[in-house]
N, C-alpha and C. Protein backbone atom coordinates (compact mmCIF):
# COMPACT_ATOMS: atom_id res chain seq x y z
N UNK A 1 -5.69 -24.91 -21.99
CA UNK A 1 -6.64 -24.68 -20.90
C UNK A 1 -7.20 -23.26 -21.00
N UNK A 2 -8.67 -23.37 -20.93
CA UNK A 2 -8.95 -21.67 -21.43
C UNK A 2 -9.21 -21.04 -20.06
N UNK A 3 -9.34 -20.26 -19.43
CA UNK A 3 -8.76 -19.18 -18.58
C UNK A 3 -10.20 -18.80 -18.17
N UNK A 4 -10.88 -18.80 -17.33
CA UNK A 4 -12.07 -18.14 -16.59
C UNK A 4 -12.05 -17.21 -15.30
N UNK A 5 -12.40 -15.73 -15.80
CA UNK A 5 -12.52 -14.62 -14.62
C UNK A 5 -13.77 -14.99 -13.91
N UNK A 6 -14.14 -15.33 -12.97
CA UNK A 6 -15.21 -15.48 -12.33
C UNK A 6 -16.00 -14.31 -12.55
N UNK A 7 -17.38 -14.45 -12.60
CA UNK A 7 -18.02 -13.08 -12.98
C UNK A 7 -18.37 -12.43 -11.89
N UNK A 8 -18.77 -11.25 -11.76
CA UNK A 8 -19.31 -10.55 -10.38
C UNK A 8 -20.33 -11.12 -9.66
N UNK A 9 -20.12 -11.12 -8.33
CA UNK A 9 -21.31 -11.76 -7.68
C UNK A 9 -21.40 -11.20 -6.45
N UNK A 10 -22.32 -11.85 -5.61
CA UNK A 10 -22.93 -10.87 -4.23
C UNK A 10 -21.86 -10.88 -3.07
N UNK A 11 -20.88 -12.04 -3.40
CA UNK A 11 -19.96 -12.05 -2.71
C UNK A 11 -18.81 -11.14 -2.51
N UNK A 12 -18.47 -10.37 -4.10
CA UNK A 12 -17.83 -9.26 -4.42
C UNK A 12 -17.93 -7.79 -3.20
N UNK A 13 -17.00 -7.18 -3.53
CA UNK A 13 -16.90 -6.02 -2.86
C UNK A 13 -16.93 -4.71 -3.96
N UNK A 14 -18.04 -3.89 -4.45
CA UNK A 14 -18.61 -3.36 -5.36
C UNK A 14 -18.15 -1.68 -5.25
N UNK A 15 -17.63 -1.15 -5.73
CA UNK A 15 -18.50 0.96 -5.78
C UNK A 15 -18.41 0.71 -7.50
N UNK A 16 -19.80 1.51 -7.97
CA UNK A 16 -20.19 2.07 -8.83
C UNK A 16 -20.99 0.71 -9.30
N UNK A 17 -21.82 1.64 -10.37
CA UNK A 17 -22.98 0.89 -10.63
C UNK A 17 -23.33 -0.44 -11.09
N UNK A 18 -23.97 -1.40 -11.11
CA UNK A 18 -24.08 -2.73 -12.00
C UNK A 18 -24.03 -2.76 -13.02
N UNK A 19 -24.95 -1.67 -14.04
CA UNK A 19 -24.80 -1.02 -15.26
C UNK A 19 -23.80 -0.43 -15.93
N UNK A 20 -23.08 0.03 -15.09
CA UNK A 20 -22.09 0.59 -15.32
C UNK A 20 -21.53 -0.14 -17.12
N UNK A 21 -21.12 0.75 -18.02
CA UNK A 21 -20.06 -0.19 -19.29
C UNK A 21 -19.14 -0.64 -18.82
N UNK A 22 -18.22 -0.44 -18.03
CA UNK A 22 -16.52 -1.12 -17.82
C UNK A 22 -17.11 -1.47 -16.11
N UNK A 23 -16.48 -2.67 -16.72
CA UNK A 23 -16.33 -3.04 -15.16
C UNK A 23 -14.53 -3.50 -15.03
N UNK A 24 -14.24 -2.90 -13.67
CA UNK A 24 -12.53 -2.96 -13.69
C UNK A 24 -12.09 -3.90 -12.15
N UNK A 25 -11.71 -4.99 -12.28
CA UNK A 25 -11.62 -5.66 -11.35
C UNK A 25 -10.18 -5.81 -10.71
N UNK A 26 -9.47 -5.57 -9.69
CA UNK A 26 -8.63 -6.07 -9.18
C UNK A 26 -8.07 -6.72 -8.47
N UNK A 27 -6.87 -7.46 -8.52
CA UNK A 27 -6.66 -8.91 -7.87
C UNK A 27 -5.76 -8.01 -7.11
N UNK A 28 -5.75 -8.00 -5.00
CA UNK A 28 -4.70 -7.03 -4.86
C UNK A 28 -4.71 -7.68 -3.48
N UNK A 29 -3.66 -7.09 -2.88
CA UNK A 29 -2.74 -7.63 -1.35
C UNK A 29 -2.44 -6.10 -0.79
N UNK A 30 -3.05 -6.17 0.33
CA UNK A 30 -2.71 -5.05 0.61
C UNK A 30 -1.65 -4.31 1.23
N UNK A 31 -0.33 -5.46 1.35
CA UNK A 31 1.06 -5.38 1.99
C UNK A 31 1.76 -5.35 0.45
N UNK A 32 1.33 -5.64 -0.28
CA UNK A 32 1.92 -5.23 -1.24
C UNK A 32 2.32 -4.16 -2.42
N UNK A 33 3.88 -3.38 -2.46
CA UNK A 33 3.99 -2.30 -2.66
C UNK A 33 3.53 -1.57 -4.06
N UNK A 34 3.46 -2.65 -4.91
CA UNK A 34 3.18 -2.18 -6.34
C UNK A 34 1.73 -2.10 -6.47
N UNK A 35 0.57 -2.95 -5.10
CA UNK A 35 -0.53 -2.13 -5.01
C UNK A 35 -0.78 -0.95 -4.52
N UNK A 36 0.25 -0.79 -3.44
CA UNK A 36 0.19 0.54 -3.01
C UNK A 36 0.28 1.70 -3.85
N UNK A 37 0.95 1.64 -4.86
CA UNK A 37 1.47 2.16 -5.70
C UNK A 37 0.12 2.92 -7.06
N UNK A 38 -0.42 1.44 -7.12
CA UNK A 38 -1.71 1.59 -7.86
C UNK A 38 -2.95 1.99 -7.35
N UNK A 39 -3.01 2.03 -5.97
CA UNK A 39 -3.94 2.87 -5.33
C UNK A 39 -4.48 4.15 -5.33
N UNK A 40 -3.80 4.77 -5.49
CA UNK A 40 -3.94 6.06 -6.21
C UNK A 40 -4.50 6.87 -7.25
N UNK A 41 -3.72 5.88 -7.73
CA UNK A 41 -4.14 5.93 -9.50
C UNK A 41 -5.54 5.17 -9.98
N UNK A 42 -6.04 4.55 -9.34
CA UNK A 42 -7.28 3.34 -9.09
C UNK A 42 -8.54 4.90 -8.49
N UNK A 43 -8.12 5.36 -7.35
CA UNK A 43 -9.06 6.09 -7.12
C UNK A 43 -9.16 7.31 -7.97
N UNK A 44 -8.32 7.81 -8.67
CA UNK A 44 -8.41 8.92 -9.82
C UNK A 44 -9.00 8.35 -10.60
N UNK A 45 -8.69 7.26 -11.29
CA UNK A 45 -9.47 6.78 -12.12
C UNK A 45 -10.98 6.42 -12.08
N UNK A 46 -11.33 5.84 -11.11
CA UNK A 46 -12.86 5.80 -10.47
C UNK A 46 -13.51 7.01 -10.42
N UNK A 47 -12.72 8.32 -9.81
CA UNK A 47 -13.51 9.96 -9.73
C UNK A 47 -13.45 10.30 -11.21
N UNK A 48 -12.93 9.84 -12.02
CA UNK A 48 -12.90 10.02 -13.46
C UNK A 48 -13.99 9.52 -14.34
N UNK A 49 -14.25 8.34 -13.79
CA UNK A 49 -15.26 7.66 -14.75
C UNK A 49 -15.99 7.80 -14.29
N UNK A 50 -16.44 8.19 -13.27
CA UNK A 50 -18.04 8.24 -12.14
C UNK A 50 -18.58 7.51 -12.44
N UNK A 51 -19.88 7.40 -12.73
CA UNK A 51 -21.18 6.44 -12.61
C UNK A 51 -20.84 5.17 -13.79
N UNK A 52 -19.90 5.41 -14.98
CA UNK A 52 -19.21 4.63 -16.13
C UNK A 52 -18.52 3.15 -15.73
N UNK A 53 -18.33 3.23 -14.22
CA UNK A 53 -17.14 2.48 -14.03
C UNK A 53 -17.95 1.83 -12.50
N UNK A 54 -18.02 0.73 -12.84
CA UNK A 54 -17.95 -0.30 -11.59
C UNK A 54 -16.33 -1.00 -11.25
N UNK A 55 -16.05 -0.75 -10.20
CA UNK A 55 -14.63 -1.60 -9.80
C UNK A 55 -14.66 -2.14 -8.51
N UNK A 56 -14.49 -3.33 -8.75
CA UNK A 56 -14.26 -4.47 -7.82
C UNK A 56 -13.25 -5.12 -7.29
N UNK A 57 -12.94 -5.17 -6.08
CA UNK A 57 -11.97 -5.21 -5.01
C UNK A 57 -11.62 -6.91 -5.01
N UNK A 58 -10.86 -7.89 -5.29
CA UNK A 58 -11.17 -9.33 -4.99
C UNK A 58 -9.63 -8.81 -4.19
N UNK A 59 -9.51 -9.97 -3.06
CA UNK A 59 -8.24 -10.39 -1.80
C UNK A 59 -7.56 -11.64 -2.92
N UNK A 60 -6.05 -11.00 -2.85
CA UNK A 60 -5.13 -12.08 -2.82
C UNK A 60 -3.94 -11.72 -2.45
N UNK A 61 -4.03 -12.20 -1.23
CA UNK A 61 -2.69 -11.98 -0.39
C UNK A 61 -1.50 -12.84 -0.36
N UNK A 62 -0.77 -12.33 -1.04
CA UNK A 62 1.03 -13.35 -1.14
C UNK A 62 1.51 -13.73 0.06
N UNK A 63 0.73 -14.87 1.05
CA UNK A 63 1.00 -14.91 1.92
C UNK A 63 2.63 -14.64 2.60
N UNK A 64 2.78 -15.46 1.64
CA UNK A 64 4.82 -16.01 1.03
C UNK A 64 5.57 -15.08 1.16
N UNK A 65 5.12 -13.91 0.67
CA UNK A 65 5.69 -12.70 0.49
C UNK A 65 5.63 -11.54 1.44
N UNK A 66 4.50 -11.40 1.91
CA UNK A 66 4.06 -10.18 2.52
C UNK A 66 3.18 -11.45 4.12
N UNK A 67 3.74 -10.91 5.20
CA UNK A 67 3.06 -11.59 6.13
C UNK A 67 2.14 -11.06 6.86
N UNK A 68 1.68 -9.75 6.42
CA UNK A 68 0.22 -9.07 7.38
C UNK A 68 -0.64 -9.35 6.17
N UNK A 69 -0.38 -9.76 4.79
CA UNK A 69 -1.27 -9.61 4.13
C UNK A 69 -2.84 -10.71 4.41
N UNK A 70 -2.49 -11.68 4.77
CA UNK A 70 -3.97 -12.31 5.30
C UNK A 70 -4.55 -12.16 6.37
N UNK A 71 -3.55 -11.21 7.15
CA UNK A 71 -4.57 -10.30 8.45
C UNK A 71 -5.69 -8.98 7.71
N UNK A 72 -5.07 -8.25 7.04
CA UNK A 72 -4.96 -7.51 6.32
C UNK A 72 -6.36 -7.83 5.26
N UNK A 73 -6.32 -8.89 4.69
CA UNK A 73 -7.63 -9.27 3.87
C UNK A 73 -9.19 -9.99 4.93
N UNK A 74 -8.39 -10.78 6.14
CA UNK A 74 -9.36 -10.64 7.14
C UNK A 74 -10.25 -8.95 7.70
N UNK A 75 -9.21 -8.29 7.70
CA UNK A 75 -9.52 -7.20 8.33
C UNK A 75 -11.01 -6.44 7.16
N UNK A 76 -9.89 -6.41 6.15
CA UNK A 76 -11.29 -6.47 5.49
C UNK A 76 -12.61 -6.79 4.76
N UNK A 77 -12.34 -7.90 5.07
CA UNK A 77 -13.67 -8.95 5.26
C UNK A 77 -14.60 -8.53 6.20
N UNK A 78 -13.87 -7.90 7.63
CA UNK A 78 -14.89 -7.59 8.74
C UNK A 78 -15.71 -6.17 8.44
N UNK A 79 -14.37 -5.31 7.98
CA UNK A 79 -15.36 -4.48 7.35
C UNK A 79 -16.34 -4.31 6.04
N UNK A 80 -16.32 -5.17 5.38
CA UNK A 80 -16.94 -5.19 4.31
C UNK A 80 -18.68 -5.74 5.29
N UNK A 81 -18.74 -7.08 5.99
CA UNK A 81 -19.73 -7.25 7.02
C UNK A 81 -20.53 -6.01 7.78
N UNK A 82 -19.26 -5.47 8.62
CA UNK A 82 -19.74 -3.79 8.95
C UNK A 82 -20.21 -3.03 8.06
N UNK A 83 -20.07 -3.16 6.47
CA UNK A 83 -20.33 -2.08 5.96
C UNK A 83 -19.55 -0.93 5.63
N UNK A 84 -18.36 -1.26 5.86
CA UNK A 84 -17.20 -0.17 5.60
C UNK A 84 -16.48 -0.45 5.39
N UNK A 85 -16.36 -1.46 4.32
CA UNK A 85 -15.43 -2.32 3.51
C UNK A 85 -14.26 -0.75 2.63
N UNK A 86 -15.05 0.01 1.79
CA UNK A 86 -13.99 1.00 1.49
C UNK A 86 -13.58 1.84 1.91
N UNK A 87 -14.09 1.95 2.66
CA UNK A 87 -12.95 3.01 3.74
C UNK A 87 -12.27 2.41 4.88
N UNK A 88 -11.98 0.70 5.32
CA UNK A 88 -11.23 0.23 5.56
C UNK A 88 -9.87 0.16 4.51
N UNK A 89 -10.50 -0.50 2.80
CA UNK A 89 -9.65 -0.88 1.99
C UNK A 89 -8.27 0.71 1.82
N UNK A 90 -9.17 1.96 1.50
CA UNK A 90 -8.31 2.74 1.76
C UNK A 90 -7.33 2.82 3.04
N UNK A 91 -7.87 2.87 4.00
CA UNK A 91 -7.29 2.85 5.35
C UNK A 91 -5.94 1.77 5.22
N UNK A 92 -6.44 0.63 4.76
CA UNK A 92 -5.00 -0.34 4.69
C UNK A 92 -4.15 -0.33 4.04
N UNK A 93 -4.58 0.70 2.43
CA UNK A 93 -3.58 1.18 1.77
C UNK A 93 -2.82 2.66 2.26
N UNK A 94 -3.05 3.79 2.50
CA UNK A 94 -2.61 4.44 3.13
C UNK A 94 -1.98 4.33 4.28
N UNK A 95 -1.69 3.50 4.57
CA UNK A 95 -1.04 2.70 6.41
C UNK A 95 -0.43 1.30 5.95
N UNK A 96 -0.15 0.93 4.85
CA UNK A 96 0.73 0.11 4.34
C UNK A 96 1.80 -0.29 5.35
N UNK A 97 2.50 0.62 5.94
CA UNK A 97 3.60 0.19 6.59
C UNK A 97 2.83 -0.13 8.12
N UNK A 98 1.82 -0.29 8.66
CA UNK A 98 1.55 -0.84 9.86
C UNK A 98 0.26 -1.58 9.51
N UNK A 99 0.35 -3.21 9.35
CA UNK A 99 -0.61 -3.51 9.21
C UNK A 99 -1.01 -4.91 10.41
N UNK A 100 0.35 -4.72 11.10
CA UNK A 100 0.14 -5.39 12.42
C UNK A 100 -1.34 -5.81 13.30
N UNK A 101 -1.67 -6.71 14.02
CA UNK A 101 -3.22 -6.79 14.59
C UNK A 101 -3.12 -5.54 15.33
N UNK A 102 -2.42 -5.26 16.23
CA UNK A 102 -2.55 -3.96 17.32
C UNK A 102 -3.28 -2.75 16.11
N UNK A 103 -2.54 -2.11 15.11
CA UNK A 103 -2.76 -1.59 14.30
C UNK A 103 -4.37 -1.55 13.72
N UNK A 104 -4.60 -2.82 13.07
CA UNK A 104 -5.56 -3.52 12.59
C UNK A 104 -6.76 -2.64 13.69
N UNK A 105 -6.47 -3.32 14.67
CA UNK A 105 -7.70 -3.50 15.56
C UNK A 105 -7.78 -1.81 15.90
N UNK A 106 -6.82 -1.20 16.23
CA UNK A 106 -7.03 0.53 15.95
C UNK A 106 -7.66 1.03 14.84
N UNK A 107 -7.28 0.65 13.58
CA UNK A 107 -8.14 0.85 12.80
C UNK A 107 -10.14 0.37 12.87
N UNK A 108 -10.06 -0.81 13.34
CA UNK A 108 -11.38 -1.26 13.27
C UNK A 108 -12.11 -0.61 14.64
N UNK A 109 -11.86 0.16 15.77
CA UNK A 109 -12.54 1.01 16.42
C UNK A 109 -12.70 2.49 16.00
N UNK A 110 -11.34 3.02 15.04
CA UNK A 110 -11.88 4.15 14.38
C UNK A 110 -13.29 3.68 13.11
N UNK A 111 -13.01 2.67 12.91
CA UNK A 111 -13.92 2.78 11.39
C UNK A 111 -15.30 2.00 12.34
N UNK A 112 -15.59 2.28 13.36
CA UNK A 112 -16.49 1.85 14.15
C UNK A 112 -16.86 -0.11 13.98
N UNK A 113 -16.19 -1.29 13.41
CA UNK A 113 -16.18 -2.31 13.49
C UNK A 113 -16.12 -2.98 14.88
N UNK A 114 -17.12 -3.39 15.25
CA UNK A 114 -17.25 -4.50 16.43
C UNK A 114 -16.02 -5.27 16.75
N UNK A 115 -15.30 -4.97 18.24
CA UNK A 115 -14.61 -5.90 18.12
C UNK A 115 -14.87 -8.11 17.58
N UNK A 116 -16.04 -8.41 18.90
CA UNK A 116 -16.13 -9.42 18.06
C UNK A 116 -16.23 -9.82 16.65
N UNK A 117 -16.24 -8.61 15.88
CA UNK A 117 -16.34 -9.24 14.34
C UNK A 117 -15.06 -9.44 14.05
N UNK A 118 -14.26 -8.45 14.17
CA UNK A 118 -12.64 -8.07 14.04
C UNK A 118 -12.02 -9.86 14.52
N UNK A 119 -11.96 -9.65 15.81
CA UNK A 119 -11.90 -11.34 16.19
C UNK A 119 -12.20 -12.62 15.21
N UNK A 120 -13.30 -12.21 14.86
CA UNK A 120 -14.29 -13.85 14.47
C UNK A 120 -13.43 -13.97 12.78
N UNK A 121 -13.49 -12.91 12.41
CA UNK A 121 -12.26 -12.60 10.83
C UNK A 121 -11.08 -12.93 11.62
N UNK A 122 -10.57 -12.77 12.63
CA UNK A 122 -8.75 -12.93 12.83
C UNK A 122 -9.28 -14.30 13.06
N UNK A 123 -10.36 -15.36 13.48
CA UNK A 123 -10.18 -16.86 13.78
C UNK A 123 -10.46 -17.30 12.39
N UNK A 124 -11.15 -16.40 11.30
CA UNK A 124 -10.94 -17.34 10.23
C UNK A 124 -12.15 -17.17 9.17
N UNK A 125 -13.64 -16.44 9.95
CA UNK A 125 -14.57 -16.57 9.50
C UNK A 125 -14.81 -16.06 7.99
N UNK A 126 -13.92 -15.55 7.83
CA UNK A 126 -14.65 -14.97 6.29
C UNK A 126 -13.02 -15.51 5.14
N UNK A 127 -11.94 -16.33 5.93
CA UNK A 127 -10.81 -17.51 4.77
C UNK A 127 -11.57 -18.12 3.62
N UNK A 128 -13.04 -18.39 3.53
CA UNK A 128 -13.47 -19.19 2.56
C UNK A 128 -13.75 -18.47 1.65
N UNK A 129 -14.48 -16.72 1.74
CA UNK A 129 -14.42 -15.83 0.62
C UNK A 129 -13.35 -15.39 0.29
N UNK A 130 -12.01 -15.22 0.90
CA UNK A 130 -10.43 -15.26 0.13
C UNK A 130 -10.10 -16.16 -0.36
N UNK A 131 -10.24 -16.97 -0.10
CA UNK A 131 -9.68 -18.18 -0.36
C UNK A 131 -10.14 -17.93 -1.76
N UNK A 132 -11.65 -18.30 -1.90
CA UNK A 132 -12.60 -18.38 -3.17
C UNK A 132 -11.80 -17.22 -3.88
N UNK A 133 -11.49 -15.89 -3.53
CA UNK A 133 -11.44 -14.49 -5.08
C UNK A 133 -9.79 -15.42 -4.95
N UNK A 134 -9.26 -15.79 -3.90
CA UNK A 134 -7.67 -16.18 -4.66
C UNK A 134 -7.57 -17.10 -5.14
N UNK A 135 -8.37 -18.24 -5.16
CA UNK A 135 -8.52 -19.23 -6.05
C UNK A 135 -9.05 -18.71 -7.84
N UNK A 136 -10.33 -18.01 -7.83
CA UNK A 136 -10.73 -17.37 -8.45
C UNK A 136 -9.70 -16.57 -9.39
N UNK A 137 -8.45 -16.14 -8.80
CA UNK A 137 -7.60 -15.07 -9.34
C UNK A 137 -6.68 -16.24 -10.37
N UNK A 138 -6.04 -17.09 -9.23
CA UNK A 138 -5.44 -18.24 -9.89
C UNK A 138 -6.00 -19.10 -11.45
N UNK A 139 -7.14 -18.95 -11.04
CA UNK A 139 -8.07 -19.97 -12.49
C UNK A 139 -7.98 -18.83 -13.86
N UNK A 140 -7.76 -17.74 -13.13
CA UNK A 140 -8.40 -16.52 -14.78
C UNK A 140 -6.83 -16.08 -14.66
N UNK A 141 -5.54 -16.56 -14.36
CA UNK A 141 -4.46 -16.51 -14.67
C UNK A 141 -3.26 -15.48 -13.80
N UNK A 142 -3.71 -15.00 -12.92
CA UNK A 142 -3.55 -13.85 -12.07
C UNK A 142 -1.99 -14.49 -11.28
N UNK A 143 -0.98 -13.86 -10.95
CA UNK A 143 0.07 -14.46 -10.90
C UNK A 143 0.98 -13.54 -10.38
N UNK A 144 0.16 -12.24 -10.14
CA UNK A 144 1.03 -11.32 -8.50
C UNK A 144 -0.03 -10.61 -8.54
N UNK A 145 0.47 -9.13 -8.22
CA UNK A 145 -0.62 -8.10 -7.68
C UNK A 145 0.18 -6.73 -7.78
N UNK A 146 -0.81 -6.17 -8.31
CA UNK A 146 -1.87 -5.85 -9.08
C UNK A 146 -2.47 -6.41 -10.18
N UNK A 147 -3.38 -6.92 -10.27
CA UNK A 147 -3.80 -7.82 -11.48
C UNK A 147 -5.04 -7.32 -11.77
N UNK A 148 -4.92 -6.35 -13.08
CA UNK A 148 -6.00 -5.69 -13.67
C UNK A 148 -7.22 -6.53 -14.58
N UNK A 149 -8.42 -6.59 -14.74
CA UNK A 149 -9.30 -6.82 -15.83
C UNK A 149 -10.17 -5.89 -16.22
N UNK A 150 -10.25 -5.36 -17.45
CA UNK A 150 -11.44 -4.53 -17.45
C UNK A 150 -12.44 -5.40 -18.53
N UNK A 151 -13.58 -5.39 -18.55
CA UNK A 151 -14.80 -6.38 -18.77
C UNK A 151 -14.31 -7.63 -19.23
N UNK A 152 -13.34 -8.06 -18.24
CA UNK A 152 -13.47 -9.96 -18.22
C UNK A 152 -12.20 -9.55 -18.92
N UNK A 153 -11.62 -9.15 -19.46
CA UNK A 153 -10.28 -9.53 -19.82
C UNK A 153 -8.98 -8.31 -19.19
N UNK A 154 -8.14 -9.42 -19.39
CA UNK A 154 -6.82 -9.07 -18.55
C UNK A 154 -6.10 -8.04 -19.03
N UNK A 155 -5.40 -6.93 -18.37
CA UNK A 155 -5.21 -5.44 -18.20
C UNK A 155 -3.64 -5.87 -18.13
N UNK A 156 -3.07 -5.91 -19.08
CA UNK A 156 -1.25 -5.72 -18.61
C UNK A 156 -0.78 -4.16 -18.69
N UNK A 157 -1.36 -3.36 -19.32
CA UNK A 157 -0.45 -2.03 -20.17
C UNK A 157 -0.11 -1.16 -19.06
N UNK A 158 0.15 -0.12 -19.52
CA UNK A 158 0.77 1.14 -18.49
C UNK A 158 -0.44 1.52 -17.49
N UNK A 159 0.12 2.02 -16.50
CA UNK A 159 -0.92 1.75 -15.51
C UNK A 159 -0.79 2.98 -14.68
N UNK A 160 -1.05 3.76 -15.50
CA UNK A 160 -0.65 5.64 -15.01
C UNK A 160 -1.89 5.87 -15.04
N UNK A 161 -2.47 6.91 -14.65
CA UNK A 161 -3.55 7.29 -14.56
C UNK A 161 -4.15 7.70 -16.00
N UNK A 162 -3.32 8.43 -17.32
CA UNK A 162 -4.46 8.78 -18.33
C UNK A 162 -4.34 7.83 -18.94
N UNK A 163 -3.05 6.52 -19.03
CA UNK A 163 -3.28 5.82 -19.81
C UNK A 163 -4.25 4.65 -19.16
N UNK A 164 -4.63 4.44 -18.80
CA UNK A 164 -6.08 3.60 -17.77
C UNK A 164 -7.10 4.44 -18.05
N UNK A 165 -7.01 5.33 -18.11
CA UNK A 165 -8.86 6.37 -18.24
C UNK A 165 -8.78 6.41 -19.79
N UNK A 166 -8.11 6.01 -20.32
CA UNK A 166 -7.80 5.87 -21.54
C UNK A 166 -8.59 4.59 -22.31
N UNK A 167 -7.99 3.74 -22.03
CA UNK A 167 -8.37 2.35 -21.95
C UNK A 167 -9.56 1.86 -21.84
N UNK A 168 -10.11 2.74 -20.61
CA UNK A 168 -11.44 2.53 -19.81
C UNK A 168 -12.34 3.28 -20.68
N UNK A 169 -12.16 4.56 -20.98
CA UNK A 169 -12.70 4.97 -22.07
C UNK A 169 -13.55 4.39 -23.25
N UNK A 170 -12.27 3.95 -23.98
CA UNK A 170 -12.47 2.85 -25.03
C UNK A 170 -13.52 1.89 -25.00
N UNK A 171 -12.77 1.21 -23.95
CA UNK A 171 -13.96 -0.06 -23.50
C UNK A 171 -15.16 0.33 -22.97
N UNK A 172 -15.96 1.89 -22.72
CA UNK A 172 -17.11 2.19 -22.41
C UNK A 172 -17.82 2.24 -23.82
N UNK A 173 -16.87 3.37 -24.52
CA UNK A 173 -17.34 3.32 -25.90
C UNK A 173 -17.78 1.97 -26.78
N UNK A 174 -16.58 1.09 -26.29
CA UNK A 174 -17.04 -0.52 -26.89
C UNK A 174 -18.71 -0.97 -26.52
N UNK A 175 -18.63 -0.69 -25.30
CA UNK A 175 -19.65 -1.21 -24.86
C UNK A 175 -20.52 -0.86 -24.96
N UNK A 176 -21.03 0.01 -24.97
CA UNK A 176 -22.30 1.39 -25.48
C UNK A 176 -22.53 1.04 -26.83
N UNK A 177 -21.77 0.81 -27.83
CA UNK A 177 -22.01 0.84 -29.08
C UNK A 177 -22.36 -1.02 -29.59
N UNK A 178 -21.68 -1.91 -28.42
CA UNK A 178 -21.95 -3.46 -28.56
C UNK A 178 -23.53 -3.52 -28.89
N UNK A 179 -23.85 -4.69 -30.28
CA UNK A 179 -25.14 -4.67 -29.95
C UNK A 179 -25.69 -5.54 -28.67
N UNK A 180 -26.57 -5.60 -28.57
CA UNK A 180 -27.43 -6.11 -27.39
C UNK A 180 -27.64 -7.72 -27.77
């Protein structure tokens, strides 16, 4: 069975350019610690590559595992609607340990989100675009979280910061030099 990353689309949650050579996609939960972990290292890497590097955010929350995580991917669904999809996504990683609705919904009046939107995501409204990147994650082989790709193919290696700007590197150079 051959393995398909869904390609980028309008549905995606985007920083850096379309053009961009590397595009770096991640499959992530935001109750989950080994994303927390990679968060960090994700945003060094992005201030590293600047304008080089498009990276894309897809939701897959271990429900099983982590139980705020599909509040947590609602939550930011609402902000992505609002418009402040990444500085929610940070917000939920840095606050890892409270991702409770009370919490949630504190967060979504600092990051100025409407309550009714906050709501209309906690009844469900935006389950069909998670659903879709975690289905999506499932089909191109994705099987916890953090689940790296950089241009369509799958990222297992060390996952420190130079060895990723490393990598990313490479694959700009690949790409720059690919013919057309």
């Amino acid at each position: 069975m051959t393995r398909r990353l869904p390609p980028v689309s309008a549905t995606d949650t985007v920083a850096g350019p379309a053009d961009a050579p590397v595009t770096l996609i991640e499959y992530g939960d935001y109750e989950c610690p080994y994303c927390g972990e990679a968060y960090p290292v994700l945003k060094a890497v992005q201030e590293a590559m600047g304008a080089r590097l498009r990276f894309v955010f897809r939701n897959f929350p271990l429900t099983e595992m982590h139980p705020h995580a599909l509040r947590a991917a609602q939550f930011a669904a609402a902000a992505a609607a609002s418009g402040v999809f990444w500085a929610a996504h940070d917000m939920l990683y840095e606050h890892q340990d409270a991702l409770d609705v009370a919490s949630l919904t504190a967060y979504a009046a600092r990051l100025g989100i409407e309550r009714r939107v906050l709501q209309a995501a906690f009844q469900g409204q935006y389950d069909a675009l998670i659903q879709q990147d975690f289905v999506g994650g499932v089909r191109a082989g994705v099987n916890g979280t953090p689940c790296l790709f950089i241009n369509g193919v799958r990222y297992d290696g060390p996952r420190d910061r130079e060895s990723l700007i490393a990598v990313l590197e490479q694959a700009a150079a690949a790409a720059l030099h690919a013919p057309a």
